[in-house]
N, C-alpha and C. Protein backbone atom coordinates (compact mmCIF):
# COMPACT_ATOMS: atom_id res chain seq x y z
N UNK A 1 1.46 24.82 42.50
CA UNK A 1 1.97 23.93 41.48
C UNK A 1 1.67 24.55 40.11
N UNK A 2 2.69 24.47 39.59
CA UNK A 2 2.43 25.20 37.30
C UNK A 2 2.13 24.00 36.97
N UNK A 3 1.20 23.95 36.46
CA UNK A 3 0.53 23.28 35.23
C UNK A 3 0.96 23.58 33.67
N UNK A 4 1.36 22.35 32.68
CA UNK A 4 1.51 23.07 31.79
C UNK A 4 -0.08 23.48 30.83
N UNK A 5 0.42 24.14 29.82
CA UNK A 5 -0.87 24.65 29.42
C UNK A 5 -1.38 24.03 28.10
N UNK A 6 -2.51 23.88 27.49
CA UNK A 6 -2.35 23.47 26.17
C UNK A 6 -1.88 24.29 25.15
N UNK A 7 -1.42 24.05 24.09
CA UNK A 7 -1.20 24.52 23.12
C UNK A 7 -1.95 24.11 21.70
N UNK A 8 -2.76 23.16 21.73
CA UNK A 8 -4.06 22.96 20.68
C UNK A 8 -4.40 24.35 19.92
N UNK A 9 -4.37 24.68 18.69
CA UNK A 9 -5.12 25.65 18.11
C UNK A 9 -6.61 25.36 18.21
N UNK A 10 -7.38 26.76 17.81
CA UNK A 10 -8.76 26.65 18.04
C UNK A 10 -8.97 28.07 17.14
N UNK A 11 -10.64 27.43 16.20
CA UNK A 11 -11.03 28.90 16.30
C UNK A 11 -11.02 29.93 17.02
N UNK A 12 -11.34 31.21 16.76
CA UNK A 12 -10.77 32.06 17.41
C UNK A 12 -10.11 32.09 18.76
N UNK A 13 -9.65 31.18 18.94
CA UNK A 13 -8.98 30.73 20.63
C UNK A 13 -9.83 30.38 21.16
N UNK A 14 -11.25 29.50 21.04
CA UNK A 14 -12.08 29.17 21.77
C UNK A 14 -11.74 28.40 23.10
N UNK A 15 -10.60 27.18 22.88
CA UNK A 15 -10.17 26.14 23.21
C UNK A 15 -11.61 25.29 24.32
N UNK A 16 -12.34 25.01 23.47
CA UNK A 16 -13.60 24.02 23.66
C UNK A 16 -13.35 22.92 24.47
N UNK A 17 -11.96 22.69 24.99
CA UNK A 17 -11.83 21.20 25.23
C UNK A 17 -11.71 21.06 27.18
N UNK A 18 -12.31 19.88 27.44
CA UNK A 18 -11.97 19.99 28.60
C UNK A 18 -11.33 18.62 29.17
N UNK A 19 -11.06 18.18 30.67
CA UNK A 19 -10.60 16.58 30.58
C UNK A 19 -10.86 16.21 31.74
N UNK A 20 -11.18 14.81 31.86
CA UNK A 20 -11.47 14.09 33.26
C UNK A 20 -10.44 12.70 33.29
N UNK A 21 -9.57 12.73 33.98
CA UNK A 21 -8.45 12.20 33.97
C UNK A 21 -8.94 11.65 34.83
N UNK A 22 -9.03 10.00 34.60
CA UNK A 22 -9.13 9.00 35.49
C UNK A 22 -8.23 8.07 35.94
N UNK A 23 -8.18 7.90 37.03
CA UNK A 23 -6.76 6.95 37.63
C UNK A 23 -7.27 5.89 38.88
N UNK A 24 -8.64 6.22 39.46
CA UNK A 24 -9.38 5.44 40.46
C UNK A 24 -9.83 4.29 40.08
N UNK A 25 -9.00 3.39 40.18
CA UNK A 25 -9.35 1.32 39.74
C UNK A 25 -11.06 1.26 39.40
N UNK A 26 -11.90 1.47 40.45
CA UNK A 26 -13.18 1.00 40.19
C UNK A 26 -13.56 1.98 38.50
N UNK A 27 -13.34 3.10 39.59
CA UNK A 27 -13.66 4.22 38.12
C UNK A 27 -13.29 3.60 36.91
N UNK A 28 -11.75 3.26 36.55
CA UNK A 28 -11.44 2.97 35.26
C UNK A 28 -12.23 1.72 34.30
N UNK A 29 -12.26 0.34 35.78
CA UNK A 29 -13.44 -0.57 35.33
C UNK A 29 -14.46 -0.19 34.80
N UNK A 30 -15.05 0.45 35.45
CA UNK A 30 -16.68 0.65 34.85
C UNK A 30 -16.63 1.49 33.08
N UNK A 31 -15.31 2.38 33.32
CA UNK A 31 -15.17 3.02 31.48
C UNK A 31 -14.65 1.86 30.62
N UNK A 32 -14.27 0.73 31.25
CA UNK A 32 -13.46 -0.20 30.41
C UNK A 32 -14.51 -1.09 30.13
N UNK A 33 -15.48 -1.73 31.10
CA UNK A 33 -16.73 -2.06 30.94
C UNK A 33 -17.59 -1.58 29.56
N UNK A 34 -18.16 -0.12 30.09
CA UNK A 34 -18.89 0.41 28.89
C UNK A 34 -17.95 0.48 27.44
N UNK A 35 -16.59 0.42 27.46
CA UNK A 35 -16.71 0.23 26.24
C UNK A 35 -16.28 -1.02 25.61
N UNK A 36 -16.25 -2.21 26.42
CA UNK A 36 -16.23 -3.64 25.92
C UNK A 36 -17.18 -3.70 26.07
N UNK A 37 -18.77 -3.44 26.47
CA UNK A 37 -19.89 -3.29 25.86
C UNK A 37 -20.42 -2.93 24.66
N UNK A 38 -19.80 -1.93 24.38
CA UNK A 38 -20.38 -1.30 23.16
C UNK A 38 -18.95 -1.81 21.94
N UNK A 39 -18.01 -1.84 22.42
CA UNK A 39 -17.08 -2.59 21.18
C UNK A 39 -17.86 -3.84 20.84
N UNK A 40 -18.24 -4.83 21.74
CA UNK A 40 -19.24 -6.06 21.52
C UNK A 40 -20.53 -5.88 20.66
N UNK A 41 -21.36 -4.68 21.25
CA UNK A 41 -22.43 -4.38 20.20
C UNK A 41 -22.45 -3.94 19.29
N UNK A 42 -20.62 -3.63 18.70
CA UNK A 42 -20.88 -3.13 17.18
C UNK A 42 -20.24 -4.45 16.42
N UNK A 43 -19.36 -4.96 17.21
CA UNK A 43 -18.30 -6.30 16.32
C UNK A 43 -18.19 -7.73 16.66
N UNK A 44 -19.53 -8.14 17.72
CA UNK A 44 -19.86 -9.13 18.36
C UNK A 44 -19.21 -9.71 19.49
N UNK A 45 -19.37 -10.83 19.90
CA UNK A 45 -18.36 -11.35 20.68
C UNK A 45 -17.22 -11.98 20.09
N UNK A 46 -16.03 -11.14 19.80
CA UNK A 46 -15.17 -11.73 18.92
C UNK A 46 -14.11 -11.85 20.06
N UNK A 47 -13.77 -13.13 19.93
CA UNK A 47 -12.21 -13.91 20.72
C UNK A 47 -10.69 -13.50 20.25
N UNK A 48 -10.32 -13.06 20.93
CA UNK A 48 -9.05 -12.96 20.79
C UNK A 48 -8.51 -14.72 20.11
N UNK A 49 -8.32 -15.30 20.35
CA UNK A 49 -8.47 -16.74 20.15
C UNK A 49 -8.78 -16.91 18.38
N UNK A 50 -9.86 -16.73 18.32
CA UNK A 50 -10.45 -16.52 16.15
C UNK A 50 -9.80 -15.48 15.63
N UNK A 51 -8.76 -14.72 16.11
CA UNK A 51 -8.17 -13.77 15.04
C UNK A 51 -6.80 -14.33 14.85
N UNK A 52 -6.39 -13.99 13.10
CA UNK A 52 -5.03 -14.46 12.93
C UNK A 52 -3.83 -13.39 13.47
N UNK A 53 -2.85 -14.46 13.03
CA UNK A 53 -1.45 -13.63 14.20
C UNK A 53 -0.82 -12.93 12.79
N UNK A 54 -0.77 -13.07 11.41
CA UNK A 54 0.16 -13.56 10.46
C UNK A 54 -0.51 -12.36 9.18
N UNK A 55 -1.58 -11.31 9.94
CA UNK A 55 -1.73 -10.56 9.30
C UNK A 55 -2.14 -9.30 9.72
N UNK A 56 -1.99 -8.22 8.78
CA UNK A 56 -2.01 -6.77 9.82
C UNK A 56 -3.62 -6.47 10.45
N UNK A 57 -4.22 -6.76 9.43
CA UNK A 57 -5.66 -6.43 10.32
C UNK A 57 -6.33 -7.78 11.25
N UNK A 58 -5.40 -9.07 11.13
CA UNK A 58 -5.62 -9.71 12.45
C UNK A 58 -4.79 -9.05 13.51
N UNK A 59 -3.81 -9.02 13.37
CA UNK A 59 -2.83 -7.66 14.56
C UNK A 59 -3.45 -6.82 15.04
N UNK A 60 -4.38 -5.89 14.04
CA UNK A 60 -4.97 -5.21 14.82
C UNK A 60 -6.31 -5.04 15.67
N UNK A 61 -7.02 -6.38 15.00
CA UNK A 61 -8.07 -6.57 15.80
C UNK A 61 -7.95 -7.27 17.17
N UNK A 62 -6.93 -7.80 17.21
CA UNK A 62 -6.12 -8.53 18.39
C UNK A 62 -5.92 -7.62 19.77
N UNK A 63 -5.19 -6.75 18.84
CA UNK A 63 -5.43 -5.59 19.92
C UNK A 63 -6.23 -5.14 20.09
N UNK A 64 -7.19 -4.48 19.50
CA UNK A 64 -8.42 -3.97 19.92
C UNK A 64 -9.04 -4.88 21.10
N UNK A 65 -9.43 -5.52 20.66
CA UNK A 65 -10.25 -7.00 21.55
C UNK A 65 -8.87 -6.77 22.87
N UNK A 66 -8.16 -6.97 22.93
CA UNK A 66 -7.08 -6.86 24.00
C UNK A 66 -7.51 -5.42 25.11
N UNK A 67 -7.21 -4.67 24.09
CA UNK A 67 -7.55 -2.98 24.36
C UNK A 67 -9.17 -2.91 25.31
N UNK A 68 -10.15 -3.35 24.11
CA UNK A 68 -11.28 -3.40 25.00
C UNK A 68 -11.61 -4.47 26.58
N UNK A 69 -10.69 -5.40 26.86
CA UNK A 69 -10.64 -6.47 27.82
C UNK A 69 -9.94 -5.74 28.66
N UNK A 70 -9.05 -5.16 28.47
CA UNK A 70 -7.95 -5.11 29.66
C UNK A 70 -7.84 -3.23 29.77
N UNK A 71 -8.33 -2.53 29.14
CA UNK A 71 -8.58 -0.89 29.19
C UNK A 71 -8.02 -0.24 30.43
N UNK A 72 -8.76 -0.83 31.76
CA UNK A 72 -8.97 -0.54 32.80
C UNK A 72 -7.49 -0.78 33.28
N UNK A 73 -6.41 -1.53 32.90
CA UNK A 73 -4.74 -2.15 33.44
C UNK A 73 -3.96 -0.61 32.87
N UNK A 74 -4.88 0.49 32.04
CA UNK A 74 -3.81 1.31 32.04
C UNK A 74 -3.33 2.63 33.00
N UNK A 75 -2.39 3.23 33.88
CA UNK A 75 -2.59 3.78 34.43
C UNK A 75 -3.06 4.79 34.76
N UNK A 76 -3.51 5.41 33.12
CA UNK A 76 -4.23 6.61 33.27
C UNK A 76 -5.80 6.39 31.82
N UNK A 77 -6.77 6.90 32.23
CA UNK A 77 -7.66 7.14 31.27
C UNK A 77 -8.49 8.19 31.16
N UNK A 78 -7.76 8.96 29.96
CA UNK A 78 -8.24 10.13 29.85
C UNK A 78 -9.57 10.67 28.71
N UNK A 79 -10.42 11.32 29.48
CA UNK A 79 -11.54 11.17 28.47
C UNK A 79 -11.36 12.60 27.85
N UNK A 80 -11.73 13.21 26.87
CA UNK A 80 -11.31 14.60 25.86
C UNK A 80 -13.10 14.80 25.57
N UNK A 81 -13.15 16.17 26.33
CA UNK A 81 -14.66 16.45 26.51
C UNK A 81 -14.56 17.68 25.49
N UNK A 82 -15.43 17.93 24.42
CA UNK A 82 -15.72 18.95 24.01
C UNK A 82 -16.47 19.68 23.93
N UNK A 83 -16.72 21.40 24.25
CA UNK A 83 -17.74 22.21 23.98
C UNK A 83 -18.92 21.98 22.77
N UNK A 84 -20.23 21.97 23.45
CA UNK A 84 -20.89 21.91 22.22
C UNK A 84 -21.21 23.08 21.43
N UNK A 85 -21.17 23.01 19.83
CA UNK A 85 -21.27 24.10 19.46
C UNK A 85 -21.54 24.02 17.46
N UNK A 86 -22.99 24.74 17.53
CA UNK A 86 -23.34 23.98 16.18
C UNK A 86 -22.44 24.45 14.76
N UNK A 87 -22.10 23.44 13.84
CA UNK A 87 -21.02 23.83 12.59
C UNK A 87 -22.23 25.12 12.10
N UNK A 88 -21.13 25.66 11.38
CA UNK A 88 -21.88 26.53 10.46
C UNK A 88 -22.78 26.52 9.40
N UNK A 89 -22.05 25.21 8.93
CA UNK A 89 -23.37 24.85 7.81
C UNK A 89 -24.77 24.12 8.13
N UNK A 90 -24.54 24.15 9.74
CA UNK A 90 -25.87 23.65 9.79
C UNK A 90 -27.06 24.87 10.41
N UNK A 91 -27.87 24.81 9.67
CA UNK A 91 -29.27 26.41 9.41
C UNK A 91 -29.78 26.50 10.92
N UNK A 92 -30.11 27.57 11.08
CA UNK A 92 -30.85 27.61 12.14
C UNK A 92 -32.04 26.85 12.31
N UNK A 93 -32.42 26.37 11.84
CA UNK A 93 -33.88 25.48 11.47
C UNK A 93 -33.73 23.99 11.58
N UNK A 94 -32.51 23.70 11.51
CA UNK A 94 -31.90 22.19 11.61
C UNK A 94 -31.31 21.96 12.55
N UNK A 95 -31.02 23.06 14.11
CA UNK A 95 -30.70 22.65 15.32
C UNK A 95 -31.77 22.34 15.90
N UNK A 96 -31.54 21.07 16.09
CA UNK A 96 -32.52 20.81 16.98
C UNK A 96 -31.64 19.76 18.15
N UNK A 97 -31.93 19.69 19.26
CA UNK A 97 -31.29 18.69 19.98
C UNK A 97 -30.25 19.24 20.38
N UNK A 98 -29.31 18.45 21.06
CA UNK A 98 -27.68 18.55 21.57
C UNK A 98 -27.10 19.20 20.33
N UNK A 99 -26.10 20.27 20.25
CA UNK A 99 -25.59 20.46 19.20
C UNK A 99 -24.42 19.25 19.38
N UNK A 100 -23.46 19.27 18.10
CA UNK A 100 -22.32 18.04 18.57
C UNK A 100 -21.43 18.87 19.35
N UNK A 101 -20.08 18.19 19.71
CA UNK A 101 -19.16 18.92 19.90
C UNK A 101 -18.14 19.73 18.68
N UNK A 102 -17.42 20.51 19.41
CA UNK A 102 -16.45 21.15 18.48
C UNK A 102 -15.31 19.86 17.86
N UNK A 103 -15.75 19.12 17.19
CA UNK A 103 -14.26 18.18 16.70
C UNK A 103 -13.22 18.50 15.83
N UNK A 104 -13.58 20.25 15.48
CA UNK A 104 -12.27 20.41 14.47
C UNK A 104 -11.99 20.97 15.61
N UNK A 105 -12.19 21.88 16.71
CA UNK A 105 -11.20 22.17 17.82
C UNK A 105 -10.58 20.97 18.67
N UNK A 106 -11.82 19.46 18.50
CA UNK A 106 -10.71 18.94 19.57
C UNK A 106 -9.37 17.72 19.09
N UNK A 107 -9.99 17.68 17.92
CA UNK A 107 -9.01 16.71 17.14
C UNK A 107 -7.69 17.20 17.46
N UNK A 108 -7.40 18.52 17.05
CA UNK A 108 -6.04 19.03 17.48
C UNK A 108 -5.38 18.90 18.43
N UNK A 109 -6.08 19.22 19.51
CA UNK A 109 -5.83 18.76 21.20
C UNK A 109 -5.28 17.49 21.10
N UNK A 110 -6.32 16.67 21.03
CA UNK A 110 -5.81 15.21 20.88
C UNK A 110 -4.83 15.24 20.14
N UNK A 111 -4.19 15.04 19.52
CA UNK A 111 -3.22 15.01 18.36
C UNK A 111 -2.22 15.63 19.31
N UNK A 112 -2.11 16.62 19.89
CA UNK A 112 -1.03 17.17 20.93
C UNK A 112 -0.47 15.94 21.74
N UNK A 113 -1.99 15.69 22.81
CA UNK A 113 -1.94 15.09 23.80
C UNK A 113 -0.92 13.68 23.07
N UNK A 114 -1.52 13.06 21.77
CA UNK A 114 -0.66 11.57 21.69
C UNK A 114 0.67 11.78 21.15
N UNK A 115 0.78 13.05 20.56
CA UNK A 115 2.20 13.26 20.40
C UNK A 115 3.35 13.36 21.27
N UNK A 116 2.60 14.00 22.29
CA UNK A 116 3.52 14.31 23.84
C UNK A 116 3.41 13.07 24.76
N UNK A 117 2.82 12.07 24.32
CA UNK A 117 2.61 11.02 24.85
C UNK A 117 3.72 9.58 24.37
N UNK A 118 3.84 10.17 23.09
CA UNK A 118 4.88 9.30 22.12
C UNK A 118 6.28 10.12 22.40
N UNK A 119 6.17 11.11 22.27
CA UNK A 119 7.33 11.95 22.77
C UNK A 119 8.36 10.91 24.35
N UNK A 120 7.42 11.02 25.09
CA UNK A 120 7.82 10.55 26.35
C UNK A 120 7.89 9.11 27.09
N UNK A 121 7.47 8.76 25.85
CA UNK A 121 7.78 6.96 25.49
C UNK A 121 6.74 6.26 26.38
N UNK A 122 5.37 6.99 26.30
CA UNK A 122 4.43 6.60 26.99
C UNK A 122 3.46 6.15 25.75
N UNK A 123 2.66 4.97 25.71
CA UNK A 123 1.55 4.34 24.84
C UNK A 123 0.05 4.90 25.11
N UNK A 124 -0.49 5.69 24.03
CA UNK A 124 -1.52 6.09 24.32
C UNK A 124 -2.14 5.69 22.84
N UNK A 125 -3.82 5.61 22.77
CA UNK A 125 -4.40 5.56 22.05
C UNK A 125 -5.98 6.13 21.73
N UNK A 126 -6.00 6.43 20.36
CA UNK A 126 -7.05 7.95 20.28
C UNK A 126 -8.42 6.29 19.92
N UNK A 127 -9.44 6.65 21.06
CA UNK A 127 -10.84 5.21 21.04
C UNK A 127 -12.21 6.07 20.65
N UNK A 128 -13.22 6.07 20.76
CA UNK A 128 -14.31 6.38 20.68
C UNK A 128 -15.58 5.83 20.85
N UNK A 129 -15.28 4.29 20.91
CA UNK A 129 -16.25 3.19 21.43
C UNK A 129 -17.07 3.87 22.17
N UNK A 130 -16.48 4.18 23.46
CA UNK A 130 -17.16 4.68 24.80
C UNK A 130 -18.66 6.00 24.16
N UNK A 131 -18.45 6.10 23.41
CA UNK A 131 -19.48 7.28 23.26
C UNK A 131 -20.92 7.02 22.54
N UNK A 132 -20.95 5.29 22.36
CA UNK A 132 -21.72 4.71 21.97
C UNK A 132 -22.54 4.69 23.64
N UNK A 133 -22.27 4.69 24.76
CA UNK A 133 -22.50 4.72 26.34
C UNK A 133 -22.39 6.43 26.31
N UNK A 134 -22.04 7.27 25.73
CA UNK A 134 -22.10 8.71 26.06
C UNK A 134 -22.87 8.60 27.58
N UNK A 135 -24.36 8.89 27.23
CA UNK A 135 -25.21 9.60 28.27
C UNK A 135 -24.66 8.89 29.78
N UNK A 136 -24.66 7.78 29.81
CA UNK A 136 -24.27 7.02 31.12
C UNK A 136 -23.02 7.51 31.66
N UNK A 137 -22.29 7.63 30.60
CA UNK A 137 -20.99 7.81 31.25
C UNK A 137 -20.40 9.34 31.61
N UNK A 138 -21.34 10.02 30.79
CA UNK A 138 -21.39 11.60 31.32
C UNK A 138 -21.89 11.78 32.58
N UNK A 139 -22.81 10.87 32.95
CA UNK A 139 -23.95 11.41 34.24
C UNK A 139 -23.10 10.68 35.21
N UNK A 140 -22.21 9.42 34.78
CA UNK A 140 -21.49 9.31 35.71
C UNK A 140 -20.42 10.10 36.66
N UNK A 141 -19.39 10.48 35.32
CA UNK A 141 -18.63 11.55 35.27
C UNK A 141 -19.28 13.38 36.28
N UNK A 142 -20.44 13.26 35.98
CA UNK A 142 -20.92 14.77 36.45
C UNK A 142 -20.67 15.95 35.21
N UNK A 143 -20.33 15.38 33.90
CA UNK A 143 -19.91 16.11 32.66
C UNK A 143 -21.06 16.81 32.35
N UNK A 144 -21.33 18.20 32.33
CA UNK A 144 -22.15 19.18 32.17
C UNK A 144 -22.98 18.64 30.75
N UNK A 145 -24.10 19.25 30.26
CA UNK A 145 -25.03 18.75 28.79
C UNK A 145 -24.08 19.52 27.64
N UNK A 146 -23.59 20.31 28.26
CA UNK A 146 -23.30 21.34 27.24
C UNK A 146 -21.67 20.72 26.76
N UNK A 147 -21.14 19.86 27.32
CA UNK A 147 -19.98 19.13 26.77
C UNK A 147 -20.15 17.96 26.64
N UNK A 148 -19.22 17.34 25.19
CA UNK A 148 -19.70 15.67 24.41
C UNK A 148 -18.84 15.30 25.10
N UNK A 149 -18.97 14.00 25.26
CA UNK A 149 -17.67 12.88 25.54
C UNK A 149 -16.80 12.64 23.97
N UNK A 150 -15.57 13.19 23.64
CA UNK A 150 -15.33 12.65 22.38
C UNK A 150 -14.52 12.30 22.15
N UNK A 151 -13.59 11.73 22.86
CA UNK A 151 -12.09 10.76 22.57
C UNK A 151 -12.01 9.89 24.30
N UNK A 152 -11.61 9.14 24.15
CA UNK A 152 -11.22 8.04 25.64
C UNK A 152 -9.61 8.22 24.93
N UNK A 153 -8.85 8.01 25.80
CA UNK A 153 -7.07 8.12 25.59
C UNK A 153 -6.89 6.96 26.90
N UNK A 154 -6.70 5.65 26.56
CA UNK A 154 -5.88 5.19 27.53
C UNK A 154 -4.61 5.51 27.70
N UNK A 155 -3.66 6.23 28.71
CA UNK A 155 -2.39 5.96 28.77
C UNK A 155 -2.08 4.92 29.59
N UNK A 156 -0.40 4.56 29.15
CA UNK A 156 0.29 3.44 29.73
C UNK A 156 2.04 3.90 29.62
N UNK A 157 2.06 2.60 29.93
CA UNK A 157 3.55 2.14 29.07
C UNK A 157 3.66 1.03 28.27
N UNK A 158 4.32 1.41 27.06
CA UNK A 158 3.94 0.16 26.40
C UNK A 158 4.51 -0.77 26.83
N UNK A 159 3.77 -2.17 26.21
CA UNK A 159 4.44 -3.60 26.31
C UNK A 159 4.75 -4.26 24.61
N UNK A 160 5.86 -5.02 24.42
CA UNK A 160 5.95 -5.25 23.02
C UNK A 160 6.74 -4.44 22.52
N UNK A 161 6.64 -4.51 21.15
CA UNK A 161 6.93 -3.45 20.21
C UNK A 161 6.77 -1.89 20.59
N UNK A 162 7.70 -1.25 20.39
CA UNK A 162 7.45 0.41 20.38
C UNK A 162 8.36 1.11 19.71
N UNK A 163 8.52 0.64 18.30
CA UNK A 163 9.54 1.57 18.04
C UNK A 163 8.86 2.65 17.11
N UNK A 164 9.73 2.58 15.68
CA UNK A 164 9.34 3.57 15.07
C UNK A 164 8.29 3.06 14.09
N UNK A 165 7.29 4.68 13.76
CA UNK A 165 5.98 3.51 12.99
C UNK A 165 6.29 3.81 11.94
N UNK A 166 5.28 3.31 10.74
CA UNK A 166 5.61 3.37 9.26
C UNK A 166 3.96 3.78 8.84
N UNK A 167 4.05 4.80 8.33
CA UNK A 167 3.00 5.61 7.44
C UNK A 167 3.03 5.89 5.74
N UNK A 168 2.22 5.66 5.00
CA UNK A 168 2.12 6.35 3.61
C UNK A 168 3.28 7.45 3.35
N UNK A 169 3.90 7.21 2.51
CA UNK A 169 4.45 8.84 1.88
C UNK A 169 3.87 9.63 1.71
N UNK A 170 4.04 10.82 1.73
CA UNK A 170 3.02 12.08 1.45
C UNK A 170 3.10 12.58 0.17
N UNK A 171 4.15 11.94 -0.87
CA UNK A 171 3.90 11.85 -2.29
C UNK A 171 2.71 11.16 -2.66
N UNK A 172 2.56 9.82 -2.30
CA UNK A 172 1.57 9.12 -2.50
C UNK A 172 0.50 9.27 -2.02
N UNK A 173 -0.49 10.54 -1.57
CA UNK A 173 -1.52 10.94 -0.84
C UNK A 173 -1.62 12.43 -1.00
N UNK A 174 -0.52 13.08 -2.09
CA UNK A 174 -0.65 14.69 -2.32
C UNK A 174 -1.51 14.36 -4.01
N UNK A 175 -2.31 15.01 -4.35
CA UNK A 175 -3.07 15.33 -5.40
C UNK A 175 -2.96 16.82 -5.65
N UNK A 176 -2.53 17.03 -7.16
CA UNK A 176 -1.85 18.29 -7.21
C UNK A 176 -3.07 19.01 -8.08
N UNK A 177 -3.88 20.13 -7.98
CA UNK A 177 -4.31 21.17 -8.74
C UNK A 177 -5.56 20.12 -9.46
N UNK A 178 -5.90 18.72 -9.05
CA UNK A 178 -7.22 17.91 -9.39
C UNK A 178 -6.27 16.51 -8.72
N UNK A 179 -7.62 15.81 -8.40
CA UNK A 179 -7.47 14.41 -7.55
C UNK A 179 -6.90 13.28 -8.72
N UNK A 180 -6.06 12.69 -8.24
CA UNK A 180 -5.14 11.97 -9.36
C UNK A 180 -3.73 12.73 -9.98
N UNK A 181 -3.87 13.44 -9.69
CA UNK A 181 -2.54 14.02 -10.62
C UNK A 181 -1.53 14.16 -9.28
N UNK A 182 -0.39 13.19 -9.42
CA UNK A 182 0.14 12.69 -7.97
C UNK A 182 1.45 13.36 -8.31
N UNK A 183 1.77 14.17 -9.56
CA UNK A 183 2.77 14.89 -10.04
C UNK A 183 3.06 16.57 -9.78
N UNK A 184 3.92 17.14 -9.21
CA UNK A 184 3.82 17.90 -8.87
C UNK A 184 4.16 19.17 -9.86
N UNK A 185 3.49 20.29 -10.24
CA UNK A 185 3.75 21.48 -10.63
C UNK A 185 5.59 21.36 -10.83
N UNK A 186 5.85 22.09 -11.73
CA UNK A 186 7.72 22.10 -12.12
C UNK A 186 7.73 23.78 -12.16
């Protein structure tokens, strides 16, 4: 069977990233678990029920709270493991511990993965909750020390809405030659 391959850039072609693609019901519970655990221990027990319908960040906490309840209903959950590997600016004298992972190599990846995911009219979403549970859920997994847990990706299909999204202009977020000057060079 061909596999396709990634195409993520990376420093020097490191490609740091690795993946544990989960699709086994119990399995997915227990990741959907740990992170309606830890979504709870950062934002309480918040009800779907106490959030408004009639505004965007009740919309989106709606979902979230949705997202964290029901995680486990999607058919795929993919976790985005990265090589650990210490930034440069941090001294030799200041590693101490786990280095982190590579996140300017894996952001990119990710960013592939939800593009090709939107591409194909499949609903995916970039989480991180779960890594508040890291250690548990690595030792569950069998995920080596030397790689972080650093993105959860539920895929699905969506339900609802899916069309096209709406983002900032990139006039309104370019700063030309100093921050504020939203005018461009002539």
């Amino acid at each position: 069977m061909s596999y396709p391959r990634t195409q993520a850039p990376s420093g020097v072609n490191s490609q740091p990233w690795a993946f544990v693609a989960v699709q086994d019901p119990a399995t997915k519970k227990f990741l959907q678990e740990k992170y309606h655990q830890g979504f709870r221990e950062r934002l309480g027990d918040v009800s779907i029920e106490q959030l408004p319908t009639d505004t965007s960040i009740g919309r989106s906490m709606r979902a979230a709270v949705e997202l964290a309840e029901n995680m486990h209903e999607a058919p795929l959950l993919l976790i985005v493991c990265g090589k650990r590997d210490w930034p440069y600016q941090t001294l030799l004298e200041n590693r101490t511990g786990k280095a982190p992972p590579n996140y300017g190599a894996i952001y990119p990846c990710v960013q592939n993965i939800l593009l090709a995911c939107r591409a194909l009219g499949l609903g995916a979403s970039l989480t991180t909750t779960h890594r508040i549970h890291e250690a548990e859920i690595a030792e569950r997994f069998g995920v080596p020390d030397e790689y972080g847990l650093v993105v959860l990706i539920p895929i699905g299909y969506p339900k609802g809405k899916f069309g096209p999204i709406t983002r900032i202009p990139a006039p309104k977020l370019t700063h030309y030659d100093h921050w504020g000057n939203l005018t461009p060079p002539t």
